[in-house]
PDB file of N, CA and C in Angstrom:
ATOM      1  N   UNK A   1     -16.207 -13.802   8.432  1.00  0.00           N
ATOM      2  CA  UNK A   1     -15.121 -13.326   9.274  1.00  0.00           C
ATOM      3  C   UNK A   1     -15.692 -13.013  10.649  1.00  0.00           C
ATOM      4  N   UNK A   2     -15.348 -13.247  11.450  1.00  0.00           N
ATOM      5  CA  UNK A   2     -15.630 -13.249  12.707  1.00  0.00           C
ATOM      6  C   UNK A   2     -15.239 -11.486  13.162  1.00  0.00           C
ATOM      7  N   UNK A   3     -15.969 -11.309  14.521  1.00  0.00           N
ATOM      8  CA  UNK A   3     -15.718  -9.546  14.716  1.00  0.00           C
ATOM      9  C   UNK A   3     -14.572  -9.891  15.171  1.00  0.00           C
ATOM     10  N   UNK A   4     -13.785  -8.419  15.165  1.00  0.00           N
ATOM     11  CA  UNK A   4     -12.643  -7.981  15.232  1.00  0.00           C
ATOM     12  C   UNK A   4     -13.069  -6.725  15.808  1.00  0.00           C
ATOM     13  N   UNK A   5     -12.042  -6.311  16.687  1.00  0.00           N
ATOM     14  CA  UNK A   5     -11.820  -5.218  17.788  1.00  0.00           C
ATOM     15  C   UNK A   5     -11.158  -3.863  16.975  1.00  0.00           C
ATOM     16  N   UNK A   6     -11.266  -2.820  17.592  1.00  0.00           N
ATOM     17  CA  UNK A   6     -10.221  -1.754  17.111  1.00  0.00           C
ATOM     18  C   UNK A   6     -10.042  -0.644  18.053  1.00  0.00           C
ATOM     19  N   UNK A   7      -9.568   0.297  18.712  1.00  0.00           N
ATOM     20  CA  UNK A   7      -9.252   1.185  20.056  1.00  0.00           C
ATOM     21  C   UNK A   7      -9.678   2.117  18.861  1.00  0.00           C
ATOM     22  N   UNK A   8      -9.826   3.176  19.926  1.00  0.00           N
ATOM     23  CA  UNK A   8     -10.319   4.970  19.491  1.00  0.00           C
ATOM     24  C   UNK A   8      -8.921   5.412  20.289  1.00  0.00           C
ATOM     25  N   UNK A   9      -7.938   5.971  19.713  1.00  0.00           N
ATOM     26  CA  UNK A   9      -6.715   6.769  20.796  1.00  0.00           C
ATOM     27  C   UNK A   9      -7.517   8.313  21.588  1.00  0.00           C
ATOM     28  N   UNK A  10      -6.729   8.578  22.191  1.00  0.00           N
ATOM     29  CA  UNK A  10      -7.333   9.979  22.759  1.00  0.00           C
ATOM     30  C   UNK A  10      -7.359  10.878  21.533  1.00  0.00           C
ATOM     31  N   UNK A  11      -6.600  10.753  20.252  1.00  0.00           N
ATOM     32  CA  UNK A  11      -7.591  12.269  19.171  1.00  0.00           C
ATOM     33  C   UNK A  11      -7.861  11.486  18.345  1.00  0.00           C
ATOM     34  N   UNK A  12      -8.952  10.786  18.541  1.00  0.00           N
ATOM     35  CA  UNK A  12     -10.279  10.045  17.915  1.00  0.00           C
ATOM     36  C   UNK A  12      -9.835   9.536  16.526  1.00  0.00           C
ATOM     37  N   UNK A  13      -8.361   8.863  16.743  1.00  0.00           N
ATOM     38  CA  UNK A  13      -8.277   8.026  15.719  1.00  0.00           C
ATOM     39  C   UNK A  13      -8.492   6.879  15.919  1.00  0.00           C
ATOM     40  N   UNK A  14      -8.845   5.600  14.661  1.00  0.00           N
ATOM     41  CA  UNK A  14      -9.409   4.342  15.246  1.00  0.00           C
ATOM     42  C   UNK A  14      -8.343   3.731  14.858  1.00  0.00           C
ATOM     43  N   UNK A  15      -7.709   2.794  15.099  1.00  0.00           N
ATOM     44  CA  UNK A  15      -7.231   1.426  14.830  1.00  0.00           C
ATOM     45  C   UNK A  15      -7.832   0.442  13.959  1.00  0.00           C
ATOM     46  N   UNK A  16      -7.498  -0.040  13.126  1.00  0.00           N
ATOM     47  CA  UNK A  16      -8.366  -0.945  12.452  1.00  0.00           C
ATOM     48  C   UNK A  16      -7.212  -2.200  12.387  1.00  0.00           C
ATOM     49  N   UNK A  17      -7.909  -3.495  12.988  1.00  0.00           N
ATOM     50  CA  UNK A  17      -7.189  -4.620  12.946  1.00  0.00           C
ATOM     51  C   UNK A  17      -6.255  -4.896  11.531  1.00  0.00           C
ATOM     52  N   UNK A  18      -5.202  -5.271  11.722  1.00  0.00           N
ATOM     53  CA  UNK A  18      -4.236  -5.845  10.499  1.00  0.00           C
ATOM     54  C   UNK A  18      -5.183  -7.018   9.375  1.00  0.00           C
ATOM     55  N   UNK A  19      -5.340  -7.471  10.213  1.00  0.00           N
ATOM     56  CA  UNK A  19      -6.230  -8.719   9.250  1.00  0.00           C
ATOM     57  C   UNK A  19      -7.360  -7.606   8.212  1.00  0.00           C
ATOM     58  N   UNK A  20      -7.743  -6.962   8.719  1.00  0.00           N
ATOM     59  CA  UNK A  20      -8.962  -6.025   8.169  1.00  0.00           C
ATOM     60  C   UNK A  20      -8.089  -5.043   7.088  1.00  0.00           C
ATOM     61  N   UNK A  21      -6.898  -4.598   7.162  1.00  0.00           N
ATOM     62  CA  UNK A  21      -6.324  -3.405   6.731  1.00  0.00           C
ATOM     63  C   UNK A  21      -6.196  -4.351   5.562  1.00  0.00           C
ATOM     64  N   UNK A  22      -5.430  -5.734   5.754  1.00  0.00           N
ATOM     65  CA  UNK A  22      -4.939  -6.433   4.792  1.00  0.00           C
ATOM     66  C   UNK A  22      -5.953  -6.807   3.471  1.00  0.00           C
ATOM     67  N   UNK A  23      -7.179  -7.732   4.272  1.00  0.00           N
ATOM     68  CA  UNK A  23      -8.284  -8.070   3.061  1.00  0.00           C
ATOM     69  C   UNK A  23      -8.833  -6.977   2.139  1.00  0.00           C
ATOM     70  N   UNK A  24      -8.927  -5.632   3.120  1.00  0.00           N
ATOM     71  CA  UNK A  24      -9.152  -4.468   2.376  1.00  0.00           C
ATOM     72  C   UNK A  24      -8.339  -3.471   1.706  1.00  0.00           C
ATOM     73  N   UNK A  25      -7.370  -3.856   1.544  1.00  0.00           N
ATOM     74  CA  UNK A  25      -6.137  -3.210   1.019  1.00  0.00           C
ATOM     75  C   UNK A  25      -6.181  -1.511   1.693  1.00  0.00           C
ATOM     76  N   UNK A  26      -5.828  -1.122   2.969  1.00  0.00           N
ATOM     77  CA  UNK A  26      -6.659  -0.210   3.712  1.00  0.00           C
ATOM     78  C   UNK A  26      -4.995   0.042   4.335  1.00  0.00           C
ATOM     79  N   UNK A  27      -3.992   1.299   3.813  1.00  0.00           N
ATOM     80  CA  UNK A  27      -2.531   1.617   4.048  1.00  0.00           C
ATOM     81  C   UNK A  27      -2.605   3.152   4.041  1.00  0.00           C
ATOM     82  N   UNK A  28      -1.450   3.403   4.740  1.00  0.00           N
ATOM     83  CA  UNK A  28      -1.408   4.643   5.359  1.00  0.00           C
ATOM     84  C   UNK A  28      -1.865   5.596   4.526  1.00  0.00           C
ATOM     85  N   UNK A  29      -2.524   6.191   4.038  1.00  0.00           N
ATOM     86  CA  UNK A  29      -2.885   7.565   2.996  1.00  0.00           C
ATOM     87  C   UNK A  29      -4.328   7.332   2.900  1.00  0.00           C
ATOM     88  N   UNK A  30      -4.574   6.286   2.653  1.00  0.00           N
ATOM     89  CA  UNK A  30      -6.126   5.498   2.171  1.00  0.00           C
ATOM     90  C   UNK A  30      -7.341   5.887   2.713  1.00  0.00           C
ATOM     91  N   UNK A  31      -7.861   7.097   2.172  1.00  0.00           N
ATOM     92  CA  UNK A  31      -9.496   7.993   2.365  1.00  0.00           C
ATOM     93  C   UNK A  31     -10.327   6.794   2.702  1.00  0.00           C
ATOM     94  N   UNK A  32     -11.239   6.937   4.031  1.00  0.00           N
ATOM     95  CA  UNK A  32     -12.421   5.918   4.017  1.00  0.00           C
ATOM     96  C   UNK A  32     -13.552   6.840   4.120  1.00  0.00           C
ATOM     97  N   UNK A  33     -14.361   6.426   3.779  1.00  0.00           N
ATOM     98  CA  UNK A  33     -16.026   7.211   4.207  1.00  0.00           C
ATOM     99  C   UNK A  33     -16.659   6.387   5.432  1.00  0.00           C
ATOM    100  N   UNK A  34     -17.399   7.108   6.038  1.00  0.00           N
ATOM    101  CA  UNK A  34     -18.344   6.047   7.248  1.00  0.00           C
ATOM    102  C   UNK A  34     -19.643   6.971   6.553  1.00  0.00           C
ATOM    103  N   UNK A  35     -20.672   5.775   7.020  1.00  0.00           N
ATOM    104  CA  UNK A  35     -21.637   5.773   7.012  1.00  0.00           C
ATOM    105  C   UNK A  35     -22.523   5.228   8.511  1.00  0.00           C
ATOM    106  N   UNK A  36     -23.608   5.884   8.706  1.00  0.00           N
ATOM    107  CA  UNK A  36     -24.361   5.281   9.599  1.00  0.00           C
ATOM    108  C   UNK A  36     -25.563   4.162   9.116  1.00  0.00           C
ATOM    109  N   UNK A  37     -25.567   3.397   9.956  1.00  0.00           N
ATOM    110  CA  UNK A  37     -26.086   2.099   9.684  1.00  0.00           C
ATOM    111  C   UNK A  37     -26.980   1.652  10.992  1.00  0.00           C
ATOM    112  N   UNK A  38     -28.035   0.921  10.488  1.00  0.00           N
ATOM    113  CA  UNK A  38     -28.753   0.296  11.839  1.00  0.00           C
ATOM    114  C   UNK A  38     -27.864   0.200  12.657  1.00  0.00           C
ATOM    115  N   UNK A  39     -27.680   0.232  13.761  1.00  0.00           N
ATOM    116  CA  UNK A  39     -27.482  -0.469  15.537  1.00  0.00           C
ATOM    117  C   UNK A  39     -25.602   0.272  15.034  1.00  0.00           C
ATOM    118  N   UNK A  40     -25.132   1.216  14.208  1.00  0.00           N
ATOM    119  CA  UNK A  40     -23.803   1.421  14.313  1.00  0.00           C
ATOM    120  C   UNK A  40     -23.146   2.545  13.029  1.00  0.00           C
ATOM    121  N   UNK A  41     -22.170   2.042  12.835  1.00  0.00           N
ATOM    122  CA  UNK A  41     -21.289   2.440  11.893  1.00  0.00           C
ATOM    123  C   UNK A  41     -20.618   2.119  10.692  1.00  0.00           C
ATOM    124  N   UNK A  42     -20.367   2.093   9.592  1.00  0.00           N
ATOM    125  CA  UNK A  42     -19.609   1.648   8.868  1.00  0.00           C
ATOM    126  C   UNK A  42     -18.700   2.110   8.418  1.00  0.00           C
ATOM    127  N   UNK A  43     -17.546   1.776   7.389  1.00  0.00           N
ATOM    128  CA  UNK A  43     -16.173   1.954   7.240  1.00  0.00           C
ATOM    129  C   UNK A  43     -16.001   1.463   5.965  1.00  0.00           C
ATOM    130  N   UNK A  44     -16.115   2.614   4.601  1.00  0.00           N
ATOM    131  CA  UNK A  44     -15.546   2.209   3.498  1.00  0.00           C
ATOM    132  C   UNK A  44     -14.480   2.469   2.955  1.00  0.00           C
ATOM    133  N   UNK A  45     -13.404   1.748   2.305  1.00  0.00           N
ATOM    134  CA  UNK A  45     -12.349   2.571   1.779  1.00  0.00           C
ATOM    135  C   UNK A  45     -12.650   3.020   0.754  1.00  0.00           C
ATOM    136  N   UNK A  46     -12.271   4.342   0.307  1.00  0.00           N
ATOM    137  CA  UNK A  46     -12.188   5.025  -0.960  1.00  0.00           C
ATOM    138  C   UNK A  46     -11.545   3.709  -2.066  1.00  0.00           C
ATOM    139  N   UNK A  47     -12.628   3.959  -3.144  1.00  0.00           N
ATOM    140  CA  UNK A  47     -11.870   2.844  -4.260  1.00  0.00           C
ATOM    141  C   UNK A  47     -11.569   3.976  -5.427  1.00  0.00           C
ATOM    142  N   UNK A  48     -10.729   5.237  -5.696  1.00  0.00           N
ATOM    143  CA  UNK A  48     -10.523   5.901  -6.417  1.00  0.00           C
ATOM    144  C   UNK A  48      -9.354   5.622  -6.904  1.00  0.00           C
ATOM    145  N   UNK A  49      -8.643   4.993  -5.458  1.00  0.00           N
ATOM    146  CA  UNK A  49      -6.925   4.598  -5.779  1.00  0.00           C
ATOM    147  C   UNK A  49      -6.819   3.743  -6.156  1.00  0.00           C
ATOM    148  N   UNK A  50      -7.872   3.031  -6.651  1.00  0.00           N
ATOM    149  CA  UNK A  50      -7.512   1.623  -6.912  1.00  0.00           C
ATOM    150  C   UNK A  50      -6.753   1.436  -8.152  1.00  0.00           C
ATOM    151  N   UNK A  51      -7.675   2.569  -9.169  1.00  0.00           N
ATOM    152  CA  UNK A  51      -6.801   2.252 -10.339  1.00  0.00           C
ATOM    153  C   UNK A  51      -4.930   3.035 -10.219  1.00  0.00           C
ATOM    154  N   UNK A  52      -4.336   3.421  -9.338  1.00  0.00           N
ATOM    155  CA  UNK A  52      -3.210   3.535  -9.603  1.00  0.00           C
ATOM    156  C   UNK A  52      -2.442   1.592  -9.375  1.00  0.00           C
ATOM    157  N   UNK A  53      -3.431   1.151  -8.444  1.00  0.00           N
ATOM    158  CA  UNK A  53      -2.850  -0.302  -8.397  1.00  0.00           C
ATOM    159  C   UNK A  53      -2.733  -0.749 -10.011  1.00  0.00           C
ATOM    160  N   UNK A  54      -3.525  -0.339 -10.908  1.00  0.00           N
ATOM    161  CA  UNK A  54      -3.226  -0.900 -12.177  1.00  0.00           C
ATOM    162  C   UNK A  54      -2.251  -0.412 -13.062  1.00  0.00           C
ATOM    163  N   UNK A  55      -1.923   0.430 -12.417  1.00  0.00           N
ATOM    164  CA  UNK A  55      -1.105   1.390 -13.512  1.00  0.00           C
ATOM    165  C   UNK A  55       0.096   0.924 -14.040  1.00  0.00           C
ATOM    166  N   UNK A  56       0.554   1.156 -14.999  1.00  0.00           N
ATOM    167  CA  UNK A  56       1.369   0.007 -16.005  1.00  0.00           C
ATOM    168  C   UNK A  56       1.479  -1.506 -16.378  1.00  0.00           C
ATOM    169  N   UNK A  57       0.182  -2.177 -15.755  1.00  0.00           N
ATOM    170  CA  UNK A  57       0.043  -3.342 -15.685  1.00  0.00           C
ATOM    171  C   UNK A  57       0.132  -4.103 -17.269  1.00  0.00           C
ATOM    172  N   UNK A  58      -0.100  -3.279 -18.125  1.00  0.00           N
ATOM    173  CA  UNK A  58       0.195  -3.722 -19.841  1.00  0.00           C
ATOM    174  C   UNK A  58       1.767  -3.427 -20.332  1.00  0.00           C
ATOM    175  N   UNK A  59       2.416  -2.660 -19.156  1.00  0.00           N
ATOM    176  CA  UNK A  59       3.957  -1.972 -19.971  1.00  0.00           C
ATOM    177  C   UNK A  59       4.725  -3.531 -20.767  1.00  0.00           C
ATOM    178  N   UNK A  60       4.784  -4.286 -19.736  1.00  0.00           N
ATOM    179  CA  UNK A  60       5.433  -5.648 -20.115  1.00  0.00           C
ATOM    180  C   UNK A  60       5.239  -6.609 -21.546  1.00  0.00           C
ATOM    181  N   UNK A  61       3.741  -6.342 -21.783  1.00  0.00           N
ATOM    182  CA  UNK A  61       3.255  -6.606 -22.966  1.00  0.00           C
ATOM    183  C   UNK A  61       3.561  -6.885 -24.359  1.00  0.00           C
ATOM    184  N   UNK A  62       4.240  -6.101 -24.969  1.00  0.00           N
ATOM    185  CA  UNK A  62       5.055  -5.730 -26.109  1.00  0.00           C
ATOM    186  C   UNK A  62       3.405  -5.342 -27.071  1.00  0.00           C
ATOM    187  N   UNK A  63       2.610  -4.054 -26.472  1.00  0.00           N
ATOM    188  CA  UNK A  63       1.771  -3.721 -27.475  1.00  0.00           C
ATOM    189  C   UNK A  63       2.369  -2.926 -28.378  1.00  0.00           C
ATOM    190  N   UNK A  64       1.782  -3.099 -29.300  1.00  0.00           N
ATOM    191  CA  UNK A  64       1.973  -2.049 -30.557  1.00  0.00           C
ATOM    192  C   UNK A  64       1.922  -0.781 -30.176  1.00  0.00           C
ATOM    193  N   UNK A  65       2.594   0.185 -30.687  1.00  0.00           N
ATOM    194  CA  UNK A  65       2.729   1.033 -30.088  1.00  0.00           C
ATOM    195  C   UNK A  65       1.732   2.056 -30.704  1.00  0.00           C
ATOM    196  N   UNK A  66       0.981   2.085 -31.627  1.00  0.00           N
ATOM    197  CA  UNK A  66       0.308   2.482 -32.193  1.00  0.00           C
ATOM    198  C   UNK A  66      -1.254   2.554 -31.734  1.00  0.00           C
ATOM    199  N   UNK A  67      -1.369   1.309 -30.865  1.00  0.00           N
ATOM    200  CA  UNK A  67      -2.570   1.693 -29.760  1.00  0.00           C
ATOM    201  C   UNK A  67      -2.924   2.383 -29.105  1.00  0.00           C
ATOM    202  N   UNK A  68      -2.121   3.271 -28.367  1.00  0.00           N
ATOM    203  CA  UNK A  68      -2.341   4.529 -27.786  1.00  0.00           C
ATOM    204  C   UNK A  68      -2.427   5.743 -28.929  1.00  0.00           C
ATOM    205  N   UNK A  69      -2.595   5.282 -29.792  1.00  0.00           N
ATOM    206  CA  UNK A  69      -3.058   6.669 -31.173  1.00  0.00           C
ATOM    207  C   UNK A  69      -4.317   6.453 -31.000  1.00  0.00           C
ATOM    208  N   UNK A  70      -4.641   5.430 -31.095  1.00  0.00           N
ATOM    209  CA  UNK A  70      -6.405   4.496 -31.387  1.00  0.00           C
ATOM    210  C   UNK A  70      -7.552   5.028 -30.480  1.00  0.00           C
ATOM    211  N   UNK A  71      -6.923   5.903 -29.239  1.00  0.00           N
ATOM    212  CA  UNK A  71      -8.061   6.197 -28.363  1.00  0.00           C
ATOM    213  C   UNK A  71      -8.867   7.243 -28.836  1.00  0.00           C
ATOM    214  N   UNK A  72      -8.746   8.398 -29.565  1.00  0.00           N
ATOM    215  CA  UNK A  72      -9.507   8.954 -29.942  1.00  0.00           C
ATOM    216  C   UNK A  72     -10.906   8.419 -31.136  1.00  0.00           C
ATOM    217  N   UNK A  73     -10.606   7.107 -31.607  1.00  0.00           N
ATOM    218  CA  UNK A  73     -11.012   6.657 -32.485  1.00  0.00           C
ATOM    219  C   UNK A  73     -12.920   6.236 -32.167  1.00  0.00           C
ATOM    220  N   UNK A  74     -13.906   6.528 -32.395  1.00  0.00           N
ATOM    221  CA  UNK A  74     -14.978   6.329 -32.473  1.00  0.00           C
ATOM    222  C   UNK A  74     -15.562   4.937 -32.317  1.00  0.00           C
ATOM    223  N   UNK A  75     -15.925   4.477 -30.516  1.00  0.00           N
ATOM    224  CA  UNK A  75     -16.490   3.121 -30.567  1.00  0.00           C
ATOM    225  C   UNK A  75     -17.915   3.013 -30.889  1.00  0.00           C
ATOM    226  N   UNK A  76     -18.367   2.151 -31.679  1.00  0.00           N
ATOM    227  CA  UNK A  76     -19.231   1.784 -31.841  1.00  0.00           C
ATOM    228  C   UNK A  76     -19.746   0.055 -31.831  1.00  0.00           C
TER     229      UNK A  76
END
């Protein structure tokens, strides 16, 4: 990906290009961490939220309903 630009407003919020928000799934609420790095900065998004992206992704399924008893059950 080629660089991409972003403004600092006057109360030191950044802009982060659309193309960038998009590949990184990076939307209004979305915690990032920076880090310092040779010659700059970096910009991670929090991946904590990710799993709400999954959330009910099995409802459609038709599991047994008896699977959600099974979690206490001892893996080995």
């Amino acid at each position: 990906m080629k660089q991409l630009e972003g403004v600092m407003t006057s109360k030191g919020q950044l802009v982060i290009p659309a193309k960038l928000r998009r590949v990184f799934r990076i939307g209004q609420g979305t915690r990032v961490r920076f880090a310092r790095i040779q010659g700059g900065i970096a910009i991670y998004p929090e991946r904590e939220a990710d799993i709400d992206h999954y959330r009910g992704i099995l409802a459609d399924l038709n599991l047994p309903s008896d699977i959600e008893h099974d979690a206490d059950r001892e893996v080995r």
